[in-house]
N, C-alpha and C. Protein backbone atom coordinates (compact mmCIF):
# COMPACT_ATOMS: atom_id res chain seq x y z
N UNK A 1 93.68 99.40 87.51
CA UNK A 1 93.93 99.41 88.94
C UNK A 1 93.67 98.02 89.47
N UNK A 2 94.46 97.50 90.29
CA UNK A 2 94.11 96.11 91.16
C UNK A 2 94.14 96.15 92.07
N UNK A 3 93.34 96.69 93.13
CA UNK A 3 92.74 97.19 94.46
C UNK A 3 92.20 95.99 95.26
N UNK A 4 92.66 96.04 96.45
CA UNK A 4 92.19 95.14 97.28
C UNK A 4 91.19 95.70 98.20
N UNK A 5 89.95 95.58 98.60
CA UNK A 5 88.96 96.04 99.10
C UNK A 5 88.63 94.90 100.06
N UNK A 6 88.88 96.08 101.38
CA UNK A 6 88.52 94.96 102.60
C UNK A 6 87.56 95.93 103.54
N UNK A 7 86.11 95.63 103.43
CA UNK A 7 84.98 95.63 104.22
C UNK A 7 85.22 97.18 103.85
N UNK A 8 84.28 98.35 105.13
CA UNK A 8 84.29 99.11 105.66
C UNK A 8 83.42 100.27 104.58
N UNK A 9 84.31 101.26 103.82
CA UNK A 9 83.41 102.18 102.97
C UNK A 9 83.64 102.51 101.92
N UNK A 10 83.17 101.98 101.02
CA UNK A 10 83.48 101.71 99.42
C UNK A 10 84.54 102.37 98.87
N UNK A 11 84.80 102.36 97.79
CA UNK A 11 85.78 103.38 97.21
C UNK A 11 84.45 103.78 95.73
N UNK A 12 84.59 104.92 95.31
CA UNK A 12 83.70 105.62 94.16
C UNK A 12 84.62 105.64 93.06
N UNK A 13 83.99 105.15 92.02
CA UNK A 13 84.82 105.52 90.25
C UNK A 13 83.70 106.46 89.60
N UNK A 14 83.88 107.17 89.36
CA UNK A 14 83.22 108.51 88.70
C UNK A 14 84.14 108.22 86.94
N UNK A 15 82.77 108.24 85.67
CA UNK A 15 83.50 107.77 84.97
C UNK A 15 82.66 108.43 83.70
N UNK A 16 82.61 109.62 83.10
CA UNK A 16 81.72 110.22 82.31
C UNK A 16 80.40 110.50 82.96
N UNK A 17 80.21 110.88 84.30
CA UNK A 17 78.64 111.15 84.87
C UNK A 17 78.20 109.99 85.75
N UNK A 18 78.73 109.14 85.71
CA UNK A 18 78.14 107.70 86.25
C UNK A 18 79.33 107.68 87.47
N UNK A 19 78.28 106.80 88.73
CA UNK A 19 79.07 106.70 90.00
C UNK A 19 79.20 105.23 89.98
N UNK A 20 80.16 104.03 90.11
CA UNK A 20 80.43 103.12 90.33
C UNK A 20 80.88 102.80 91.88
N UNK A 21 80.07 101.96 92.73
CA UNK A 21 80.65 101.49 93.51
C UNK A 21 81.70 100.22 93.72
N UNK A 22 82.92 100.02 94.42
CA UNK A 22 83.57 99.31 94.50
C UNK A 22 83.64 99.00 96.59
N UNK A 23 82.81 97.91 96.34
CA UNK A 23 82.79 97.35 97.71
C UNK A 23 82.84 95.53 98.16
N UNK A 24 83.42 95.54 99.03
CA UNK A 24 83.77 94.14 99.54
C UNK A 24 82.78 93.71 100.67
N UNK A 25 82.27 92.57 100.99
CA UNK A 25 81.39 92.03 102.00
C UNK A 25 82.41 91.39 103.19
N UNK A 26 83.42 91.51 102.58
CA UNK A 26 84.45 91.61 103.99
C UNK A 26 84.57 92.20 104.84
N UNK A 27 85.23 91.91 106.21
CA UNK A 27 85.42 92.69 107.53
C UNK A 27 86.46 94.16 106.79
N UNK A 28 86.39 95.18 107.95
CA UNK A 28 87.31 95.80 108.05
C UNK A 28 88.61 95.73 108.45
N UNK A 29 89.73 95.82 107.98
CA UNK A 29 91.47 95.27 108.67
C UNK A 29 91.07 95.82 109.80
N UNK A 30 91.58 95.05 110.97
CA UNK A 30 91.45 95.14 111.64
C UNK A 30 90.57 94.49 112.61
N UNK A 31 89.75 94.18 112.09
CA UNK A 31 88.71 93.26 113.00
C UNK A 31 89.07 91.74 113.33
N UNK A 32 89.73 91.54 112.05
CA UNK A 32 89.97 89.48 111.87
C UNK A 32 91.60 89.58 111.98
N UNK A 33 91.94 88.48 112.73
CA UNK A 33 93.75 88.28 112.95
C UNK A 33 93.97 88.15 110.98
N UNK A 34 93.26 87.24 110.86
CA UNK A 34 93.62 87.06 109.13
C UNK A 34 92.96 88.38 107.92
N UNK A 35 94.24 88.36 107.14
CA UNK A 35 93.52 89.31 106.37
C UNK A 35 92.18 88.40 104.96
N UNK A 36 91.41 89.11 105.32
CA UNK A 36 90.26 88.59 104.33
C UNK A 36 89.62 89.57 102.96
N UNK A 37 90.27 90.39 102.63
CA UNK A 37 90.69 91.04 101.36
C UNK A 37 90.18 90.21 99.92
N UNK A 38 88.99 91.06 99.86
CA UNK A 38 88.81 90.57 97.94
C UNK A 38 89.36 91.39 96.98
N UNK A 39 90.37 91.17 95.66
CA UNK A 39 90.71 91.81 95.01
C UNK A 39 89.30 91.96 93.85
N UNK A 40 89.93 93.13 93.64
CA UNK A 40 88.78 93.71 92.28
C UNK A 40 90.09 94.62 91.56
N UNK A 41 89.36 94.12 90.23
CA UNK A 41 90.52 94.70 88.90
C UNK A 41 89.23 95.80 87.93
N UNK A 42 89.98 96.60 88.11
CA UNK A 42 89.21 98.03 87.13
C UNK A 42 90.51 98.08 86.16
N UNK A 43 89.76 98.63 84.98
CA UNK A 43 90.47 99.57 83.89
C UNK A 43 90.59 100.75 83.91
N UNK A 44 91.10 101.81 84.31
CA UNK A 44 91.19 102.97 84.65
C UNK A 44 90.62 103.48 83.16
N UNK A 45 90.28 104.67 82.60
CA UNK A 45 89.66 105.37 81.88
C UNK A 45 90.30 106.85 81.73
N UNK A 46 90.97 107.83 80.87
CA UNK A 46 91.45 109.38 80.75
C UNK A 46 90.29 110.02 81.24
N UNK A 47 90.35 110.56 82.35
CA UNK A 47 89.65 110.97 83.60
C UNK A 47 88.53 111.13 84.42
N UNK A 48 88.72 109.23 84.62
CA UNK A 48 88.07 108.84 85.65
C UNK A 48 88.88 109.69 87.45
N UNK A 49 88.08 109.38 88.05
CA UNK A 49 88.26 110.10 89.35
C UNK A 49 87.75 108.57 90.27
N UNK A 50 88.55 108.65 91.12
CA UNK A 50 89.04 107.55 92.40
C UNK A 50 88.85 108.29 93.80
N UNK A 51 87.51 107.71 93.77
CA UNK A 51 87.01 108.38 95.70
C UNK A 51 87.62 107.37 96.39
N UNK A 52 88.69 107.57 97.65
CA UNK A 52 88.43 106.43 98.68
C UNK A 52 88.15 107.55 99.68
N UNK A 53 87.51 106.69 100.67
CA UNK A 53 87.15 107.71 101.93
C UNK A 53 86.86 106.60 103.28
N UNK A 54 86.74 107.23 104.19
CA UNK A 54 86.94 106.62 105.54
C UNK A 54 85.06 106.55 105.82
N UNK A 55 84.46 105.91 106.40
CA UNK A 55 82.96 105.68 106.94
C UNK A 55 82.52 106.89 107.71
N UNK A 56 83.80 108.17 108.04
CA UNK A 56 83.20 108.96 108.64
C UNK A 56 83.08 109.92 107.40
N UNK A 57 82.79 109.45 106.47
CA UNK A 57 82.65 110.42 105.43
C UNK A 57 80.73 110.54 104.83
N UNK A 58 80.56 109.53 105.28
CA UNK A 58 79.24 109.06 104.94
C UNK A 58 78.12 110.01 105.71
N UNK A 59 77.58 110.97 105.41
CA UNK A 59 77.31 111.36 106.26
C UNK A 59 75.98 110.87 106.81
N UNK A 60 75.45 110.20 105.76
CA UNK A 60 74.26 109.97 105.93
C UNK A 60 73.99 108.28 106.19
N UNK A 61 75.26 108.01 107.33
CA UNK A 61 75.33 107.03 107.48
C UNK A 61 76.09 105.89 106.16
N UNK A 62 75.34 104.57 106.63
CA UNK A 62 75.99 103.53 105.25
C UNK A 62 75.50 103.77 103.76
N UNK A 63 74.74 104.68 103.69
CA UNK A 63 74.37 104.66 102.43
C UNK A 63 75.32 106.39 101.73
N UNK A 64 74.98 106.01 100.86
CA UNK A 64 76.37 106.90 100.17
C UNK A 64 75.49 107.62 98.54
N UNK A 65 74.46 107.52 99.04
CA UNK A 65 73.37 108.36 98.00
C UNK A 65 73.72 109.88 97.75
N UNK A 66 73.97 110.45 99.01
CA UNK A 66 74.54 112.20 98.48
C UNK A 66 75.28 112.22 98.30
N UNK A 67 76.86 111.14 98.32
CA UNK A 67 77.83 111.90 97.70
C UNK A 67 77.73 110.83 96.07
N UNK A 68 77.04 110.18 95.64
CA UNK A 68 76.71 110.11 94.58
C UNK A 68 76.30 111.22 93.35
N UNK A 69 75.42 111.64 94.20
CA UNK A 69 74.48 113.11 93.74
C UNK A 69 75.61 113.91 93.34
N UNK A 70 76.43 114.59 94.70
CA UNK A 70 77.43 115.35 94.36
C UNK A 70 78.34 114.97 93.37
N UNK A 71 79.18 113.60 93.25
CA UNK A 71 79.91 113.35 92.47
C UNK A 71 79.47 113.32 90.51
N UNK A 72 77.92 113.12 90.57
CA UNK A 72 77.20 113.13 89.51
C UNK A 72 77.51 115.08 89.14
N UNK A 73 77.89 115.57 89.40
CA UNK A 73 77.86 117.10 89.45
C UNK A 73 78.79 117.62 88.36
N UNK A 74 78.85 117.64 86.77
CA UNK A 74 79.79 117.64 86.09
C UNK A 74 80.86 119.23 86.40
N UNK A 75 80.48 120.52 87.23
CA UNK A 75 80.91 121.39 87.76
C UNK A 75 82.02 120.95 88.57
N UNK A 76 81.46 120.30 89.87
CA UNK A 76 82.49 119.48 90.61
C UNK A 76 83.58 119.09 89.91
N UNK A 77 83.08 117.98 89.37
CA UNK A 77 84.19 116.92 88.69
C UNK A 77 85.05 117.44 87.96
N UNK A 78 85.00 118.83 87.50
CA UNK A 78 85.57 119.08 86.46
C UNK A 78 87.13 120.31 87.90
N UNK A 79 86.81 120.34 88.79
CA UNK A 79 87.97 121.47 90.03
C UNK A 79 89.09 119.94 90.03
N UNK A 80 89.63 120.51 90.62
CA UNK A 80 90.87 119.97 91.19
C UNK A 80 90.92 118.96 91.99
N UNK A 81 91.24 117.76 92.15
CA UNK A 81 91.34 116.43 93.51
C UNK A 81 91.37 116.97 94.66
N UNK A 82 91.39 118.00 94.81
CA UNK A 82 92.40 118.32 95.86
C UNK A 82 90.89 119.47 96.90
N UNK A 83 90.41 119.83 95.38
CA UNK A 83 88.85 120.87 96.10
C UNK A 83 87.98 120.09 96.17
N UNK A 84 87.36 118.47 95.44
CA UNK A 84 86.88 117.76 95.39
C UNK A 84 86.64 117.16 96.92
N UNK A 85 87.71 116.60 97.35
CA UNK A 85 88.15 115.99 98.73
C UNK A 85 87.26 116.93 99.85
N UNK A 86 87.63 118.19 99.54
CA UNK A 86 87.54 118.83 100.64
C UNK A 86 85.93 119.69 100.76
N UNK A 87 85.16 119.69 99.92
CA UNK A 87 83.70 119.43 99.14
C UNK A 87 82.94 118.52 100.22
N UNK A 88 83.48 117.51 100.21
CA UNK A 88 83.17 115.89 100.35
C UNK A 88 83.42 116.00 101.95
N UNK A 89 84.38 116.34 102.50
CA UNK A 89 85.05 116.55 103.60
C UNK A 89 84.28 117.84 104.92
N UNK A 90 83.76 118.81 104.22
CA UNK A 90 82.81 119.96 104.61
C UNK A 90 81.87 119.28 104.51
N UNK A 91 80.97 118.84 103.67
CA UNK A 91 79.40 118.55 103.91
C UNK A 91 79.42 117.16 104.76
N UNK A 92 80.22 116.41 104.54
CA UNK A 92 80.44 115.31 105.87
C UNK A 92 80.40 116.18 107.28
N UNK A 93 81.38 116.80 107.63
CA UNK A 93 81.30 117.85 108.73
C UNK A 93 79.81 118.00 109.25
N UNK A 94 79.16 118.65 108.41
CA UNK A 94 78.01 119.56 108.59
C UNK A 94 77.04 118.71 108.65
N UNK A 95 77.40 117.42 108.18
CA UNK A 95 76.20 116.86 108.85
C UNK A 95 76.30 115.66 109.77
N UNK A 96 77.63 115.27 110.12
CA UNK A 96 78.09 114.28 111.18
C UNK A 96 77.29 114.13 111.88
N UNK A 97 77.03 113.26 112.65
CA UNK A 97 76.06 112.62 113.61
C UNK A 97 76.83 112.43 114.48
N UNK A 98 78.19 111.75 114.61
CA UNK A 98 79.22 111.95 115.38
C UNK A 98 80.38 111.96 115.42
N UNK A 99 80.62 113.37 116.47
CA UNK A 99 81.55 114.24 116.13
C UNK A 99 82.86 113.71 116.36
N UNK A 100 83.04 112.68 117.08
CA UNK A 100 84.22 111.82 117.21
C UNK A 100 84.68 111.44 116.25
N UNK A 101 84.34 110.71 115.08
CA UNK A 101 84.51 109.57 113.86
C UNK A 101 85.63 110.52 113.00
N UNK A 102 86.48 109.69 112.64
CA UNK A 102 87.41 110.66 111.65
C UNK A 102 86.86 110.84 110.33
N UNK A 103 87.42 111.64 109.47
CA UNK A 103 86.75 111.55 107.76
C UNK A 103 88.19 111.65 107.27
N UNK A 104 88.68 110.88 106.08
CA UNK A 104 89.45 110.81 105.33
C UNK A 104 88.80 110.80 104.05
N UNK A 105 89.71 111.40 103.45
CA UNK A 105 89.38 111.46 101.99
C UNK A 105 90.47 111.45 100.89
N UNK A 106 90.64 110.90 99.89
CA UNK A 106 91.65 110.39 99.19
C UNK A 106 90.38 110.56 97.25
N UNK A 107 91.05 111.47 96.59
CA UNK A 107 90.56 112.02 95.45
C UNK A 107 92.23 112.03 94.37
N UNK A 108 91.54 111.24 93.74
CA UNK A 108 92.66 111.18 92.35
C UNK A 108 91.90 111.35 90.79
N UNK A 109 92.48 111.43 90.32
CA UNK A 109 91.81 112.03 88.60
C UNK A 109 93.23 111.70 87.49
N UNK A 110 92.47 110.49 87.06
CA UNK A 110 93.71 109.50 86.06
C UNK A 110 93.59 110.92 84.87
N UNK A 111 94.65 110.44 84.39
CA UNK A 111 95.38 111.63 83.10
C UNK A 111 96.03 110.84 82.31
N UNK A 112 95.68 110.59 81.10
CA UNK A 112 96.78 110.01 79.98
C UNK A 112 97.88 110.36 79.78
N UNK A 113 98.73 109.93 80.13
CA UNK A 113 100.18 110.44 79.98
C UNK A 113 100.07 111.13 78.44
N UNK A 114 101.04 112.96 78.86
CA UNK A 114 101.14 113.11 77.56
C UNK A 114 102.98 113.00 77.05
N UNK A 115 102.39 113.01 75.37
CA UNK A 115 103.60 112.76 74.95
C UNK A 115 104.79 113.85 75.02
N UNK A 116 105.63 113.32 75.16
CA UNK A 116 107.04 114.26 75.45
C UNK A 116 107.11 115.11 73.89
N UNK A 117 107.92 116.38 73.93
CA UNK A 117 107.86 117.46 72.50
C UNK A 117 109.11 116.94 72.21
C-alpha cells in the first residue's frame, strides 16, 4: 500500500494480533491552502486488516488504546469488514463525548488472490 497520511486520526494495520499505527505529524486537509501529506509505504500481508476512521471514532479521545484492545481480539478479527466497522462504530457511539462529531469507518481485510480452476 502507498498511503498518504495527512494529520488527523491514524489509520490501524492489524497484522497476526499486533496493532500498528500509521500516523502523520501533519495538519489535517483542510486546515493549510497547501497540501502537506507524508507518504508511508506498507507491504500488505494475506490478512492483514486496514482501519481508517474519522477522530470521531476515538472515543476516548486522541488516544486510540481501546480500539487497540478490541482490534487485538482474534474473535473480532476473524467476522467480516463490514461487522468489524460497525463494532468500532457502536462503542464509539456509546461513549462519545460529543454528540455532534461524525464517526467514519473504513475496514478492509487483504486476501491473496486465489488461483483460477
Amino acid at each position: 500500500i502507498n498511503s498518504y497520511i495527512n494529520g488527523a486520526a491514524p489509520t490501524l494495520v492489524v497484522r497476526r494480533g499486533n496493532v500498528f499505527k500509521l500516523s502523520s505529524p501533519s495538519f489535517p486537509i483542510g486546515i493549510l491552502n497547501a497540501l502537506d501529506a507524508k507518504q508511508i509505504d506498507i507491504s500488505c500481508e494475506d490478512g492483514d486488516i486496514i482501519v481508517m476512521l474519522s477522530d470521531g471514532a476515538f472515543a476516548d479521545g486522541e488516544d486510540h488504546a481501546y480500539l487497540t484492545k478490541m482490534l487485538r481480539d482474534p474473535v473480532l478479527c476473524d467476522e467480516e469488514p463490514s461487522a468489524i466497522a460497525d463494532k468500532i462504530i457502536r462503542r464509539a457511539k456509546a461513549e462519545m463525548k460529543s454528540p455532534t462529531d461524525d464517526i467514519s469507518v473504513i475496514v478492509v481485510r487483504i486476501k491473496r488472490a486465489m488461483k483460477k480452476w
